[in-house]
Each structure stands twice: as C-alpha cells, then as structure tokens.
N, C-alpha and C. Protein backbone atom coordinates (compact mmCIF):
# COMPACT_ATOMS: atom_id res chain seq x y z
N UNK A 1 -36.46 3.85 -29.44
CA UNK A 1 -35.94 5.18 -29.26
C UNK A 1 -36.47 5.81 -27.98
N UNK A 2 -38.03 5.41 -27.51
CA UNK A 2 -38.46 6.18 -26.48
C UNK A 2 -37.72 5.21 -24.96
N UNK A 3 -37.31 4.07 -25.53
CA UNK A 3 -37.00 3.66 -24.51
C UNK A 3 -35.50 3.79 -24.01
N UNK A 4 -34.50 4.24 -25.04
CA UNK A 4 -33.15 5.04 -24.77
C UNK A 4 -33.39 5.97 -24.20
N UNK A 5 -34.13 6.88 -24.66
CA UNK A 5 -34.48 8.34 -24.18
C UNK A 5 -34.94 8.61 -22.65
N UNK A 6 -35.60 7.57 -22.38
CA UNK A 6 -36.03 6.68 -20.40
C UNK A 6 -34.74 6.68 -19.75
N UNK A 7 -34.24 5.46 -20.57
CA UNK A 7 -33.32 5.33 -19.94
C UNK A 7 -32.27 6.67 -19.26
N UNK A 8 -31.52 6.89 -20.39
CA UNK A 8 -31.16 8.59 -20.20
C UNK A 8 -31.43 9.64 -19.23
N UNK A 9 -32.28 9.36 -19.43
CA UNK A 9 -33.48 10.27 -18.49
C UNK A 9 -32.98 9.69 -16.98
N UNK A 10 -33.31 8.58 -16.97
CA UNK A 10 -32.99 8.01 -15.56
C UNK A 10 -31.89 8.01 -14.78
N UNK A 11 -30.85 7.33 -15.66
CA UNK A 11 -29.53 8.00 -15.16
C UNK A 11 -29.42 9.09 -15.18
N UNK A 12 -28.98 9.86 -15.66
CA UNK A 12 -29.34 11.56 -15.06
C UNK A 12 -29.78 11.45 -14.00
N UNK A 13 -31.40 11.11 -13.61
CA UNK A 13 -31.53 11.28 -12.52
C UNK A 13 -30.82 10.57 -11.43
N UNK A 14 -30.13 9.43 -11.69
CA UNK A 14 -29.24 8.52 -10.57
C UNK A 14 -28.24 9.25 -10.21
N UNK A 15 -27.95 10.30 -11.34
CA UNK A 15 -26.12 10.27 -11.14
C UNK A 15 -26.60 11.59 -9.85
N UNK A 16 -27.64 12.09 -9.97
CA UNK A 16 -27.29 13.24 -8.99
C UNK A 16 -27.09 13.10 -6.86
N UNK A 17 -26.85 13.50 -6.59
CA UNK A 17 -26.25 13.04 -5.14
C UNK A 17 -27.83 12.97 -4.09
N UNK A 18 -27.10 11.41 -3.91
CA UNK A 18 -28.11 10.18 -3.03
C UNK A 18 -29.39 10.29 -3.46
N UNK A 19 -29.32 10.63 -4.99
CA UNK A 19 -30.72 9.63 -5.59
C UNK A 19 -30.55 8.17 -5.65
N UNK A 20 -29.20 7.71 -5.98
CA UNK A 20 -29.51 6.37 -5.82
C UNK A 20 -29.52 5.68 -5.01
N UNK A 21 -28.87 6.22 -3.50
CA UNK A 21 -29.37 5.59 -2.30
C UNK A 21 -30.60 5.78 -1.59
N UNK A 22 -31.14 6.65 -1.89
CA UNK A 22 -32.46 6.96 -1.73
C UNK A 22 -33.56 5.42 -2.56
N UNK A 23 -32.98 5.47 -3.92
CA UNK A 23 -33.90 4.56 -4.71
C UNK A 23 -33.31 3.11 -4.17
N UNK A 24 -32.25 3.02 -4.06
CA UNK A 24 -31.94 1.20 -3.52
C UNK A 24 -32.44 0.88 -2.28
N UNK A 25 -32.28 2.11 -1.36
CA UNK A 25 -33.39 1.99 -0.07
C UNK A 25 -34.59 1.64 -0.16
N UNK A 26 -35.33 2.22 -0.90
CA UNK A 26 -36.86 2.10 -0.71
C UNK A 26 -36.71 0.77 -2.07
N UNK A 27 -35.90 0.31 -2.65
CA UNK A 27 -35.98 -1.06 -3.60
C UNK A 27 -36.03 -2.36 -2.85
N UNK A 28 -34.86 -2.13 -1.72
CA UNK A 28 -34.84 -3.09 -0.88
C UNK A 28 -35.81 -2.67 0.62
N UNK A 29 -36.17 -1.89 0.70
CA UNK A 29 -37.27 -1.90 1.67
C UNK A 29 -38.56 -2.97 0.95
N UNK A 30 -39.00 -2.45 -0.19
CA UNK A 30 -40.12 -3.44 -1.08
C UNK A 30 -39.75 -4.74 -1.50
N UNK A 31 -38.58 -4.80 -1.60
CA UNK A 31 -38.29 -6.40 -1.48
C UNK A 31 -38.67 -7.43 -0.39
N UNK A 32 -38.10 -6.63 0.87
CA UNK A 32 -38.19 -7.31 1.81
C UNK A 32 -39.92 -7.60 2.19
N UNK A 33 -40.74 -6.45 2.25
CA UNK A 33 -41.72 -6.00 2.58
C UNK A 33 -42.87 -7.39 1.17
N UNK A 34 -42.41 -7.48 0.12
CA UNK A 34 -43.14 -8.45 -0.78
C UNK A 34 -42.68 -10.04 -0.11
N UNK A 35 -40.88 -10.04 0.57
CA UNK A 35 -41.02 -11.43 0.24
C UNK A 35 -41.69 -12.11 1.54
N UNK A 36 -42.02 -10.98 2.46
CA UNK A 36 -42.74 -11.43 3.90
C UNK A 36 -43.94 -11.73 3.55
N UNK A 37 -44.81 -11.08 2.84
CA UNK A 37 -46.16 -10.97 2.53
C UNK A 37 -46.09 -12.34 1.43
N UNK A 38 -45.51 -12.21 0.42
CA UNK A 38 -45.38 -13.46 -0.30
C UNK A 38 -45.50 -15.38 0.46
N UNK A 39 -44.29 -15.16 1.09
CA UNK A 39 -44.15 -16.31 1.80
C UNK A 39 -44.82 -16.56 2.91
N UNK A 40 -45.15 -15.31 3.54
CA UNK A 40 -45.85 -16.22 5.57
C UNK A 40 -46.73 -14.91 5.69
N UNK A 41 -47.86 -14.26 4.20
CA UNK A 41 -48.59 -13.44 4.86
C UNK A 41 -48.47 -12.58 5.78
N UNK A 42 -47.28 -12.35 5.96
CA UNK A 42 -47.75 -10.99 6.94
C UNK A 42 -47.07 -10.08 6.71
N UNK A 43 -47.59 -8.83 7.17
CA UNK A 43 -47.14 -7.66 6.78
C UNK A 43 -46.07 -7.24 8.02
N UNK A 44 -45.18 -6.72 7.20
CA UNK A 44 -43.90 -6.20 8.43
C UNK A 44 -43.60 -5.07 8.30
N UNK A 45 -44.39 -4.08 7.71
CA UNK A 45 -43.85 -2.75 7.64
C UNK A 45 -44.01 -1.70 9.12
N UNK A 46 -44.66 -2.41 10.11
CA UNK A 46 -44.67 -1.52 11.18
C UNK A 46 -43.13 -2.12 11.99
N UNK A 47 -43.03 -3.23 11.61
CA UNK A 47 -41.50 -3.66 12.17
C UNK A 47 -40.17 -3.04 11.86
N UNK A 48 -39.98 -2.15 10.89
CA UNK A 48 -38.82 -1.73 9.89
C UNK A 48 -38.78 -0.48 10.65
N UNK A 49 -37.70 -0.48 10.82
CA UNK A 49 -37.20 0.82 11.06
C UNK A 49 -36.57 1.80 10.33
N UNK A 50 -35.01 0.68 9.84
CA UNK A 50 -34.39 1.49 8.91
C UNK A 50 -33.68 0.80 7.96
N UNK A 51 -33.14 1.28 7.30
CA UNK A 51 -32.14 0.45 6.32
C UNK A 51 -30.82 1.34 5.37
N UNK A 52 -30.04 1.14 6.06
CA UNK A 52 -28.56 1.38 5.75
C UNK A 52 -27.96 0.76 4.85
N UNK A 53 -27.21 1.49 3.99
CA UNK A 53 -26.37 1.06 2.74
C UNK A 53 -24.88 1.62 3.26
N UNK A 54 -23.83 0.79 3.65
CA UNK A 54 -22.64 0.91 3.86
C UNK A 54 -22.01 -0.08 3.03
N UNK A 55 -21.09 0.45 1.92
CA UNK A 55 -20.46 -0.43 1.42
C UNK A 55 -21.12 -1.33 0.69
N UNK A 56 -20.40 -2.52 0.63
CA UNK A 56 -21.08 -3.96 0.64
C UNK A 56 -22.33 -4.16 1.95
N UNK A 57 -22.65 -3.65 2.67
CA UNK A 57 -23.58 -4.46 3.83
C UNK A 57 -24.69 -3.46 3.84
N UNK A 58 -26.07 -3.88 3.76
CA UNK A 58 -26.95 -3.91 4.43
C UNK A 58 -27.32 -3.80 5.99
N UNK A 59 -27.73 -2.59 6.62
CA UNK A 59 -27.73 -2.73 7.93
C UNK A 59 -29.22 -2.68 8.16
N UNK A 60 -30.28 -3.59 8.62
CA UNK A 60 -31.39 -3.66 8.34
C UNK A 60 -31.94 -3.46 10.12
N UNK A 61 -32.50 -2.33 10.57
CA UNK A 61 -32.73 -2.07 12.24
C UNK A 61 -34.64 -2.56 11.93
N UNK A 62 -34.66 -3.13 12.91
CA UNK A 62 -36.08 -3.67 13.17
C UNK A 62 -36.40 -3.34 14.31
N UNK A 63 -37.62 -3.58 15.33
CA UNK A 63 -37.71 -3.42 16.65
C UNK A 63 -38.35 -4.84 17.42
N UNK A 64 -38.01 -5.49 16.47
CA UNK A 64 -38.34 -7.01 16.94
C UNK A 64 -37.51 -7.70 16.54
N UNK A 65 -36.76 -8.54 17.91
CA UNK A 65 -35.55 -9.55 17.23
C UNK A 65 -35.85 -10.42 16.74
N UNK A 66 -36.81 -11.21 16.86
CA UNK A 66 -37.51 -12.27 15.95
C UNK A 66 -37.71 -11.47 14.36
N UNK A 67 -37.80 -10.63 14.18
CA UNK A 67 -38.48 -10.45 12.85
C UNK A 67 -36.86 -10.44 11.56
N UNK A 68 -35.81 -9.89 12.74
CA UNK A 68 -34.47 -10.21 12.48
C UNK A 68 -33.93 -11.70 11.92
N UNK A 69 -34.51 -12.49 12.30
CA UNK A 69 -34.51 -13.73 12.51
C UNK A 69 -34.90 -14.33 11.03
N UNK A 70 -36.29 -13.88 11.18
CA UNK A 70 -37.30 -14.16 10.11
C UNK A 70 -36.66 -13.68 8.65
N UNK A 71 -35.89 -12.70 8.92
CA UNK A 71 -35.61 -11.95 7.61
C UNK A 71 -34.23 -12.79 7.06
N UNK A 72 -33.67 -13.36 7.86
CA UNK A 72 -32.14 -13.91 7.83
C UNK A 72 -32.54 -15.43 7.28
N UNK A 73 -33.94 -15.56 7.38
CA UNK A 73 -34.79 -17.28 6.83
C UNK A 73 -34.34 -17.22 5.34
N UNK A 74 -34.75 -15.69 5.22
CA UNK A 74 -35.42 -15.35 3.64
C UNK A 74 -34.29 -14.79 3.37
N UNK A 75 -33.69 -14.67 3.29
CA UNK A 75 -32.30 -13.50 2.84
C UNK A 75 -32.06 -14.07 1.71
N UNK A 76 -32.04 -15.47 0.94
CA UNK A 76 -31.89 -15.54 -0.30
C UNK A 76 -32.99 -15.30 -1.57
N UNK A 77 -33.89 -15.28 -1.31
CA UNK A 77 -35.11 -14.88 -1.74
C UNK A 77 -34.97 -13.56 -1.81
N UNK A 78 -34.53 -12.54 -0.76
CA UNK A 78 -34.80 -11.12 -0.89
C UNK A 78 -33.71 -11.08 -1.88
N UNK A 79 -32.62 -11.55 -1.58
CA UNK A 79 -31.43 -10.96 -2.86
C UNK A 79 -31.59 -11.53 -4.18
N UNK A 80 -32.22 -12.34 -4.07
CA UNK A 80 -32.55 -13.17 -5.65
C UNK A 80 -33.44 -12.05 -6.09
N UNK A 81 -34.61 -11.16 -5.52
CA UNK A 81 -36.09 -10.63 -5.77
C UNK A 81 -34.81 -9.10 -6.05
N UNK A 82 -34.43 -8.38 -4.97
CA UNK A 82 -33.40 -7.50 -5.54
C UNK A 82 -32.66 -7.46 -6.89
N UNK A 83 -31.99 -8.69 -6.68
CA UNK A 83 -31.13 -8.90 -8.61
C UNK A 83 -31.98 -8.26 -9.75
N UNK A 84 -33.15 -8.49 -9.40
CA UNK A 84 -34.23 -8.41 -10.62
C UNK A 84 -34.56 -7.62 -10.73
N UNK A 85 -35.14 -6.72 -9.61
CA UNK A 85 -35.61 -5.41 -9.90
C UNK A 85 -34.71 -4.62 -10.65
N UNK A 86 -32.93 -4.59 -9.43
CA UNK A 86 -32.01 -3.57 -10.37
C UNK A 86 -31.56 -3.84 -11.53
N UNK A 87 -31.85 -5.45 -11.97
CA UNK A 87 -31.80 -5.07 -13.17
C UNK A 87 -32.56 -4.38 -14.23
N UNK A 88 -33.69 -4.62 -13.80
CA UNK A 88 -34.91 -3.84 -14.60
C UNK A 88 -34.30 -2.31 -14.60
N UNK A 89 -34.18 -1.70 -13.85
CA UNK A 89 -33.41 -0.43 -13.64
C UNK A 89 -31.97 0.54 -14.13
N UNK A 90 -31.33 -0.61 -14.85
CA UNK A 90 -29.99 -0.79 -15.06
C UNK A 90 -28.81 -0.04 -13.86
N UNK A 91 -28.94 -0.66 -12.41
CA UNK A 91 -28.43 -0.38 -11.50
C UNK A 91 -27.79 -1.74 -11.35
N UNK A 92 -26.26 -2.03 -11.69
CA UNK A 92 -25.28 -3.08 -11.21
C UNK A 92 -25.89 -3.52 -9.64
N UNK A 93 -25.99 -4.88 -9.41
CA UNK A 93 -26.13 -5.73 -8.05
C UNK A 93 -25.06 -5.73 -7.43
N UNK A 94 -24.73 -5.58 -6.10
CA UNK A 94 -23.78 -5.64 -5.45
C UNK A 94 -24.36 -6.93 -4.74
N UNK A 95 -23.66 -7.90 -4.13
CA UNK A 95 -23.94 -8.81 -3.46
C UNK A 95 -24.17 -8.57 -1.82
N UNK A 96 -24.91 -8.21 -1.66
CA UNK A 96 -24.81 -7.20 -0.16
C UNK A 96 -24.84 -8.14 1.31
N UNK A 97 -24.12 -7.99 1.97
CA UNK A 97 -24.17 -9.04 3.24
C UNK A 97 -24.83 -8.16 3.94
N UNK A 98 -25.94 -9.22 5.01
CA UNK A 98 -27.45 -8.07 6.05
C UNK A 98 -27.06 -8.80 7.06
N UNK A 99 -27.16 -7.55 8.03
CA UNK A 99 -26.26 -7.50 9.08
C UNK A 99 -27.84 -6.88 9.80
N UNK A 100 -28.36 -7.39 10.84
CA UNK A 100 -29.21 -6.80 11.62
C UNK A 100 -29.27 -5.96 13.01
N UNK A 101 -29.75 -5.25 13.36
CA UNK A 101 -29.80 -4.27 14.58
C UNK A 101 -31.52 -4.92 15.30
C-alpha cells in the first residue's frame, strides 16, 4: 500500500511541466557519468556540457571530441544501464539515438 501511494505520489510529480525532462536529464547524465567510471575509471563530468532530449534523440554536447568518441564505444551499455533505471521509476524507455556536438 505504501508503495502505491509512492508511486502516485511520483507521477503527480512527473505529470507536472518538464519535471520529467528535467528527471531523464539528470538519469541519463548519471548513466553516462557511472558507465565511464565503471568501465575506464575516469571521471567525465568536467567534459559534459549538456544534454538535450528532442524527440527520439539524445543530443549529448561535450567539449572534447574524443570524449564524443568514447561515449559512442559505450552507447550500448549506457542504454542498457538507462532501461533499468526508468524502469525502476515507471517511466516507458524510448530507444533514443545520441547524436553528439
């Protein structure tokens, strides 16, 4: 029961305008940000700039083209690590194509 009542709770808070792009932003910012640190140790959060939700695509701006690179290695890993979270969340996966700047 307390965990309907969460739930509830949560949506509500999704449905209101660009909470949930706000929350898939910073979901897939920590995705990315775990599967760098996970796989090749290093931290990339001074590399990130931004991250755009248009549609279907991911627009992911970095300030290093290599790190662009690096992220396009892992891109199945980050969307596999994504699936999971939103589901934990009950936020539907979109299959998102990342498109870099």
């Amino acid at each position: 029961m307390v965990i309907n009542n969460i739930k509830e709770l949560l949506i509500k808070w999704l449905n209101k305008k660009n909470k949930t792009e706000i929350v898939l932003k910073s979901i897939i910012y920590s995705c990315i940000v775990d599967t760098f640190y996970n796989e090749k140790k290093i931290d990339i959060k001074p590399y990130l700039i931004s991250i755009k939700i248009l549609w279907d695509s991911l627009i992911i701006t970095t300030n290093k083209p290599i790190i662009n690179n690096e992220i396009s290695l892992y891109e199945e890993k980050i969307k596999k690590l994504l699936k999971n979270k939103l589901k934990n969340i009950w936020i539907n996966y979109v299959n998102y194509n990342f498109k870099y700047k």
